[in-house]
N, C-alpha and C. Protein backbone atom coordinates (compact mmCIF):
# COMPACT_ATOMS: atom_id res chain seq x y z
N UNK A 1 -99.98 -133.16 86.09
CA UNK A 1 -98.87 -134.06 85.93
C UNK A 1 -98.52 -134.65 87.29
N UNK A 2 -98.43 -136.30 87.29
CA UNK A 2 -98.24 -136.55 88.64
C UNK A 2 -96.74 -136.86 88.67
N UNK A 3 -96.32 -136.71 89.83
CA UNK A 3 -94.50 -136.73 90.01
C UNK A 3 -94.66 -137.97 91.07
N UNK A 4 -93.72 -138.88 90.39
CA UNK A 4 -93.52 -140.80 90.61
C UNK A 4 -91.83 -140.45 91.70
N UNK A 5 -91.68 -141.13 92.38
CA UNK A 5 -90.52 -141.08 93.15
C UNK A 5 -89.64 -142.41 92.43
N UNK A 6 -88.67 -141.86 92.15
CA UNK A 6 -87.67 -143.32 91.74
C UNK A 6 -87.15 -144.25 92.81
N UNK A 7 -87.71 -145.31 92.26
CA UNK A 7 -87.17 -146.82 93.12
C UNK A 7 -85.75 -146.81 94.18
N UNK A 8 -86.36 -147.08 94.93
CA UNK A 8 -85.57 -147.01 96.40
C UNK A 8 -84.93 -145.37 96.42
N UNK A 9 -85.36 -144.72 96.50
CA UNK A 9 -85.18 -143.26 96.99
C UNK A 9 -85.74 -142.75 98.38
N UNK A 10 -85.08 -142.38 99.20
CA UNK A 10 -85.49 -142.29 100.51
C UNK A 10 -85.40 -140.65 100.78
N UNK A 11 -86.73 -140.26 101.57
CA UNK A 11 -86.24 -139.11 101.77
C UNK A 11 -86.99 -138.72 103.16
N UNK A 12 -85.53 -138.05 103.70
CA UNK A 12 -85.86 -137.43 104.80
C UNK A 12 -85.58 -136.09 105.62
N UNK A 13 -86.54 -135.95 106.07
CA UNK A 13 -87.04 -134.73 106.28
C UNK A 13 -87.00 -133.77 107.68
N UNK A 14 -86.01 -132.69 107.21
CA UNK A 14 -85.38 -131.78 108.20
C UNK A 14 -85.76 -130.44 108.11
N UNK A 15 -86.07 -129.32 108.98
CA UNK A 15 -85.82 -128.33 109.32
C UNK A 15 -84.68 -127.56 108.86
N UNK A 16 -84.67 -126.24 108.93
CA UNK A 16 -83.49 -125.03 109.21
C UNK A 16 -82.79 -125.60 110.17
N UNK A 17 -83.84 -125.43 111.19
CA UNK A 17 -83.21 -124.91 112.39
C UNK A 17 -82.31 -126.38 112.62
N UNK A 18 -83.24 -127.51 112.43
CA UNK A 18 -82.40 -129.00 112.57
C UNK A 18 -80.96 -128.98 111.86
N UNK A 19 -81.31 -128.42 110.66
CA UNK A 19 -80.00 -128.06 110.22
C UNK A 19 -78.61 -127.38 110.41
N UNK A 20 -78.93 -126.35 111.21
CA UNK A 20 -77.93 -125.71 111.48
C UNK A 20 -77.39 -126.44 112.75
N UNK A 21 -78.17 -127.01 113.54
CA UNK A 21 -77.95 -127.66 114.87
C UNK A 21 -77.13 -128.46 114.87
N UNK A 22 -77.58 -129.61 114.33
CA UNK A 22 -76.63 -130.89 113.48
C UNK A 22 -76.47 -130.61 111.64
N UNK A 23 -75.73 -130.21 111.62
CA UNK A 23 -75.38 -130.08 110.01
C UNK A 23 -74.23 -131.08 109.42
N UNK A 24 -73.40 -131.64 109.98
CA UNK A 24 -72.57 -132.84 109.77
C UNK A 24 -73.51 -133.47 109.51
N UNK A 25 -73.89 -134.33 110.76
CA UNK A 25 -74.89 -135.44 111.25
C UNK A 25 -76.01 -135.73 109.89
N UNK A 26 -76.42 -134.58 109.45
CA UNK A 26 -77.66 -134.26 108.96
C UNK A 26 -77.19 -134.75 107.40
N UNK A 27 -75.72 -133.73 107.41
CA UNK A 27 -75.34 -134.12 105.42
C UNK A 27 -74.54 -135.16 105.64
N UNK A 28 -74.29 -136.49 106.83
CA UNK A 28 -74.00 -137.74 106.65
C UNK A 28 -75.02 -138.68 106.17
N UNK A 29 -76.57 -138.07 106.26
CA UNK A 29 -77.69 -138.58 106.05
C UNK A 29 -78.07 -138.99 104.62
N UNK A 30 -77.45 -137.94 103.75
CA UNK A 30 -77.17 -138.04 102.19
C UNK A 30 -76.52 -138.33 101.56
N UNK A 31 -76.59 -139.99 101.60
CA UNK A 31 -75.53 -141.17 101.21
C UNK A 31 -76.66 -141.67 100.37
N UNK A 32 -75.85 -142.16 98.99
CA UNK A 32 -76.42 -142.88 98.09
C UNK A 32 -77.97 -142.55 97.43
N UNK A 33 -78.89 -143.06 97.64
CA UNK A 33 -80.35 -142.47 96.79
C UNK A 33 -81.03 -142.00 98.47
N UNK A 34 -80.48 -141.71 99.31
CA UNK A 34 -81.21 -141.06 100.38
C UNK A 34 -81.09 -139.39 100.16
N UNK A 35 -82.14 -138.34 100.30
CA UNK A 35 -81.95 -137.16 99.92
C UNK A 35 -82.06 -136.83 101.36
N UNK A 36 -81.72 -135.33 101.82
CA UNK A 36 -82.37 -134.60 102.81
C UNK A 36 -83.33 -133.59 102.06
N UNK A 37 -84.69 -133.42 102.47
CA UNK A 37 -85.35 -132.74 102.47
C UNK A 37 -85.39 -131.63 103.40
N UNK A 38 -84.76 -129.99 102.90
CA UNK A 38 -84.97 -129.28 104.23
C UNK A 38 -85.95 -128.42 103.99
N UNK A 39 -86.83 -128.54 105.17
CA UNK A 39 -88.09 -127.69 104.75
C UNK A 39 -87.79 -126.12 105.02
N UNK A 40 -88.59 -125.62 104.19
CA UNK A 40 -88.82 -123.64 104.52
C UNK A 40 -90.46 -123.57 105.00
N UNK A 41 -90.71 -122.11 104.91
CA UNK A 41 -91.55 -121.45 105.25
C UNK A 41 -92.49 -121.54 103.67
N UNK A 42 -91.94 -121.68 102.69
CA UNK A 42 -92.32 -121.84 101.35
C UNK A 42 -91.43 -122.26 100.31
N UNK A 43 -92.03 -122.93 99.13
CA UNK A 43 -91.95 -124.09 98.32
C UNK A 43 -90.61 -123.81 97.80
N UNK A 44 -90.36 -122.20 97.56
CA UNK A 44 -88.83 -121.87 97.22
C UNK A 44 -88.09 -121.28 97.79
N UNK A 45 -88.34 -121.50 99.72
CA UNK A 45 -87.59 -121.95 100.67
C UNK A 45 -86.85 -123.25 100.53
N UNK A 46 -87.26 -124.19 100.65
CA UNK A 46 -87.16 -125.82 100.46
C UNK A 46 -86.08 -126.22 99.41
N UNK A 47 -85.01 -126.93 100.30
CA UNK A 47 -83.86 -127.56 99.27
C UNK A 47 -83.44 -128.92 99.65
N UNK A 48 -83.22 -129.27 99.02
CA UNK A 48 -82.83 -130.91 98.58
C UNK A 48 -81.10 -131.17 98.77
N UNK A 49 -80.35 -131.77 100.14
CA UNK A 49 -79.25 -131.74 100.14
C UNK A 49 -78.72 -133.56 99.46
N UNK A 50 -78.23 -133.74 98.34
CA UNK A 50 -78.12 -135.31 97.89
C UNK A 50 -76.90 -135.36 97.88
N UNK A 51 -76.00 -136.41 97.88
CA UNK A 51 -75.21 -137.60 97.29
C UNK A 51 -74.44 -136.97 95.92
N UNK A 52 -73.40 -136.66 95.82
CA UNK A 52 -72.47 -135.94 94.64
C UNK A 52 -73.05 -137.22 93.42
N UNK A 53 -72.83 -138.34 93.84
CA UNK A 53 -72.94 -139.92 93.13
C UNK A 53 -73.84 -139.54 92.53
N UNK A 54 -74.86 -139.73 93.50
CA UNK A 54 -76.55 -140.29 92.99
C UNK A 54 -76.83 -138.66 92.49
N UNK A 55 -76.33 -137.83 91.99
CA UNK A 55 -76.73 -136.83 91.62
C UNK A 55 -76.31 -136.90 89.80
N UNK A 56 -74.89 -137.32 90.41
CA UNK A 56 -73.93 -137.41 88.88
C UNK A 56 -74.46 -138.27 88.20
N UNK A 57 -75.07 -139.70 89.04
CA UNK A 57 -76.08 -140.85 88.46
C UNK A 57 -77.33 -140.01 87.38
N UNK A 58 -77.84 -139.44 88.53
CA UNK A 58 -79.02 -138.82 87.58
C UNK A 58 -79.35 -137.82 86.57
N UNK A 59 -77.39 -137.19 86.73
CA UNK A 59 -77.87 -136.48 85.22
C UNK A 59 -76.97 -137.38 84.30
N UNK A 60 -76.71 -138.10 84.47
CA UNK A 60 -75.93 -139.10 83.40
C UNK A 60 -77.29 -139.50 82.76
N UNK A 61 -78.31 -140.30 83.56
CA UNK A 61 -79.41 -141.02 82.92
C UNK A 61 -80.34 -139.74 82.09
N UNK A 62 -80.14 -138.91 82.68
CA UNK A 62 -81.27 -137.59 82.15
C UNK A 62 -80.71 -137.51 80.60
N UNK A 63 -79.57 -137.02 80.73
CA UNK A 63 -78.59 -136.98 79.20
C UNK A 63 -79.07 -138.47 78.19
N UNK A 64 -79.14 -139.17 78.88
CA UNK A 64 -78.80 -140.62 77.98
C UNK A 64 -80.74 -140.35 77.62
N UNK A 65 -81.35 -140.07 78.34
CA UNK A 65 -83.13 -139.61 78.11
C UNK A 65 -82.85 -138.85 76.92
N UNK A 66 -82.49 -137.48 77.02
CA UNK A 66 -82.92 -136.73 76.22
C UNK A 66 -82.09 -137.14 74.90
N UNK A 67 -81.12 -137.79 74.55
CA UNK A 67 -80.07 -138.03 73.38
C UNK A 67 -81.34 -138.95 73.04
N UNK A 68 -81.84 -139.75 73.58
CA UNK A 68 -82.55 -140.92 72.82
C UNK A 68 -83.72 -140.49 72.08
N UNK A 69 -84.09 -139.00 73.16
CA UNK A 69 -85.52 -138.69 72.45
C UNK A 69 -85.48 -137.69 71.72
N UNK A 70 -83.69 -137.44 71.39
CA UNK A 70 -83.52 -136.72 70.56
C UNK A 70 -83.51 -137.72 68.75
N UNK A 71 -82.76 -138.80 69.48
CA UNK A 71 -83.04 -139.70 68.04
C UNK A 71 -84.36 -139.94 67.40
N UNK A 72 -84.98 -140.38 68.76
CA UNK A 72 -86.70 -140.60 68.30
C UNK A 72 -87.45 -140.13 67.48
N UNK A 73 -87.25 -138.63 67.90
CA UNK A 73 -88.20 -137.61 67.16
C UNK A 73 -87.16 -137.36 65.89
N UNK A 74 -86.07 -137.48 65.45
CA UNK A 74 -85.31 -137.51 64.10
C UNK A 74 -86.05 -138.61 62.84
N UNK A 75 -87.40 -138.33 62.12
CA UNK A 75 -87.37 -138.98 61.97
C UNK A 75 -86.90 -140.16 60.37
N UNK A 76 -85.95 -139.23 59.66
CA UNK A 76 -85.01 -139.72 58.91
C UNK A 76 -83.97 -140.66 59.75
N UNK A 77 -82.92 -139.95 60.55
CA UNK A 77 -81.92 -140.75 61.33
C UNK A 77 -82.76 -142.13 62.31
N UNK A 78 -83.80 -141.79 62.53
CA UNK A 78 -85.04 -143.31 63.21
C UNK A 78 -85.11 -144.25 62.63
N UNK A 79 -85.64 -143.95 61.17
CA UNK A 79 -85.31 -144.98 59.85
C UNK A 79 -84.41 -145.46 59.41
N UNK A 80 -83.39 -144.96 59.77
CA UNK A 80 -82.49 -145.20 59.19
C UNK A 80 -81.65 -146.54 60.64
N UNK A 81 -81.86 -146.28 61.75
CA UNK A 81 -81.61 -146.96 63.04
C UNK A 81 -82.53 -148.18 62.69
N UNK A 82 -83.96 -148.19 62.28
CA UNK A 82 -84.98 -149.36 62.35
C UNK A 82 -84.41 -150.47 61.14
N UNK A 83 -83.93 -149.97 60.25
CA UNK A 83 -83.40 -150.49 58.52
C UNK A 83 -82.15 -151.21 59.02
N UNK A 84 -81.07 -150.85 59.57
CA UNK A 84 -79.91 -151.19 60.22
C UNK A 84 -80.25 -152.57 61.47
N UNK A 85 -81.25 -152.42 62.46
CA UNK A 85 -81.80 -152.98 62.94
C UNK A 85 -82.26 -154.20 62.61
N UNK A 86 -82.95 -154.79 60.98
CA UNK A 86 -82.83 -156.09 60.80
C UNK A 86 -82.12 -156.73 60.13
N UNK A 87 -81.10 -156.02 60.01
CA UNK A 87 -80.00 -156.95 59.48
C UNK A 87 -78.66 -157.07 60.43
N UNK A 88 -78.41 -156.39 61.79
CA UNK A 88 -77.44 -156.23 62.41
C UNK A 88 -76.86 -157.80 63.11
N UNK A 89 -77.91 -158.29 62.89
CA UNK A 89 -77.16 -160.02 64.00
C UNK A 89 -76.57 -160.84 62.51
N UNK A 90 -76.94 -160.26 61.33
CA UNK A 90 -76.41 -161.17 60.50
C UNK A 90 -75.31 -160.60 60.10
N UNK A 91 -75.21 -158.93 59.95
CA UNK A 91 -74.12 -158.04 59.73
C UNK A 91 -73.02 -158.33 60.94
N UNK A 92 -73.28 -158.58 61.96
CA UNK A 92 -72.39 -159.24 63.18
C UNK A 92 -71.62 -160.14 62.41
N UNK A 93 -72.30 -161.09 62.21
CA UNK A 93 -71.78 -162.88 62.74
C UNK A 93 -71.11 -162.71 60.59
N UNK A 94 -71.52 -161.69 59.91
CA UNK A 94 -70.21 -162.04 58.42
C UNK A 94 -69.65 -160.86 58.84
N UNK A 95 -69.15 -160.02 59.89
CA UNK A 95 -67.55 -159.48 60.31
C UNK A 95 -67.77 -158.20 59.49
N UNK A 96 -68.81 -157.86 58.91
CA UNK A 96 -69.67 -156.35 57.94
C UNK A 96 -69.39 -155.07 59.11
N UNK A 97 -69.35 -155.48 60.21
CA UNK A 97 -68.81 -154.24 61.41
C UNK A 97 -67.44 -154.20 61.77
N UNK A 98 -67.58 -153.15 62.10
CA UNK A 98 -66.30 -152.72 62.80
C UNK A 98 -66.27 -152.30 64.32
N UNK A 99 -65.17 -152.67 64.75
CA UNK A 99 -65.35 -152.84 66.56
C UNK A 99 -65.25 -150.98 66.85
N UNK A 100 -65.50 -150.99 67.92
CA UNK A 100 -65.53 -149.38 68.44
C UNK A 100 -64.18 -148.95 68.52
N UNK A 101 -62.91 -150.07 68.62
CA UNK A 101 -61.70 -149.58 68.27
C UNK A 101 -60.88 -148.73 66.74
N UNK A 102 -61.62 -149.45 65.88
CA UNK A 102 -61.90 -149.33 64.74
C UNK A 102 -62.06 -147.44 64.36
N UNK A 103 -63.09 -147.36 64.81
CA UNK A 103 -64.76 -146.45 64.52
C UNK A 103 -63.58 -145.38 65.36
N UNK A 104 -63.36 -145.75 66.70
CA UNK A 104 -63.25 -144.15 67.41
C UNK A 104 -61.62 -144.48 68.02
N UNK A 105 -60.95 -145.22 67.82
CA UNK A 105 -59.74 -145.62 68.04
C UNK A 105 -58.83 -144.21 68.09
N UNK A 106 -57.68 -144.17 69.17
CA UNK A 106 -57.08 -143.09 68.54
C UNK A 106 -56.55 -143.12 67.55
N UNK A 107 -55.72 -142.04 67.05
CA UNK A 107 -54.82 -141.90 65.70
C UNK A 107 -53.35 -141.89 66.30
């Protein structure tokens, strides 16, 4: 399995010892999709200091992954999404929906 780096992700690459030296300096470095890479002696030495954001970013998108490929593989509720699907621009435009105020509005 090959592992793809996501678009504009920067990563750079520190030491322990760099770390402890400059450790501000170092976790000012992990702004936005820039990671710190700090290396060990071995593979589960090695940690990844990121961005609270770009972290919260990426399990937001992970969630929104797995819900979809949770629909996917449903494949009654799929059919039932594809059936809905060619009639929805005409179910739009004769007012057959209801707005999300509607649907999940409070009480």
């Amino acid at each position: 399995m090959s592992t793809q780096r996501p678009s504009g992700l920067e990563r750079v690459k520190v030491n322990r010892s760099q770390l402890r030296q400059n450790q501000s300096k170092i976790f000012r470095q992990a702004r936005g999709s820039r990671i710190v890479h700090v290396t060990g002696w071995s593979d589960e030495d090695e940690k990844y200091v990121v961005d609270k954001r770009y972290f919260d970013d990426l399990l937001q998108k992970l969630r929104a992954a797995v819900e979809t490929l949770a629909i996917t593989t449903d494949p009654k509720l799929f059919a039932q999404i594809l059936r809905a699907a060619d009639t929805i621009d005409q179910d739009a435009r004769l007012g057959k929906l209801h707005s999300f105020e509607e649907a999940f509005g409070d009480e």
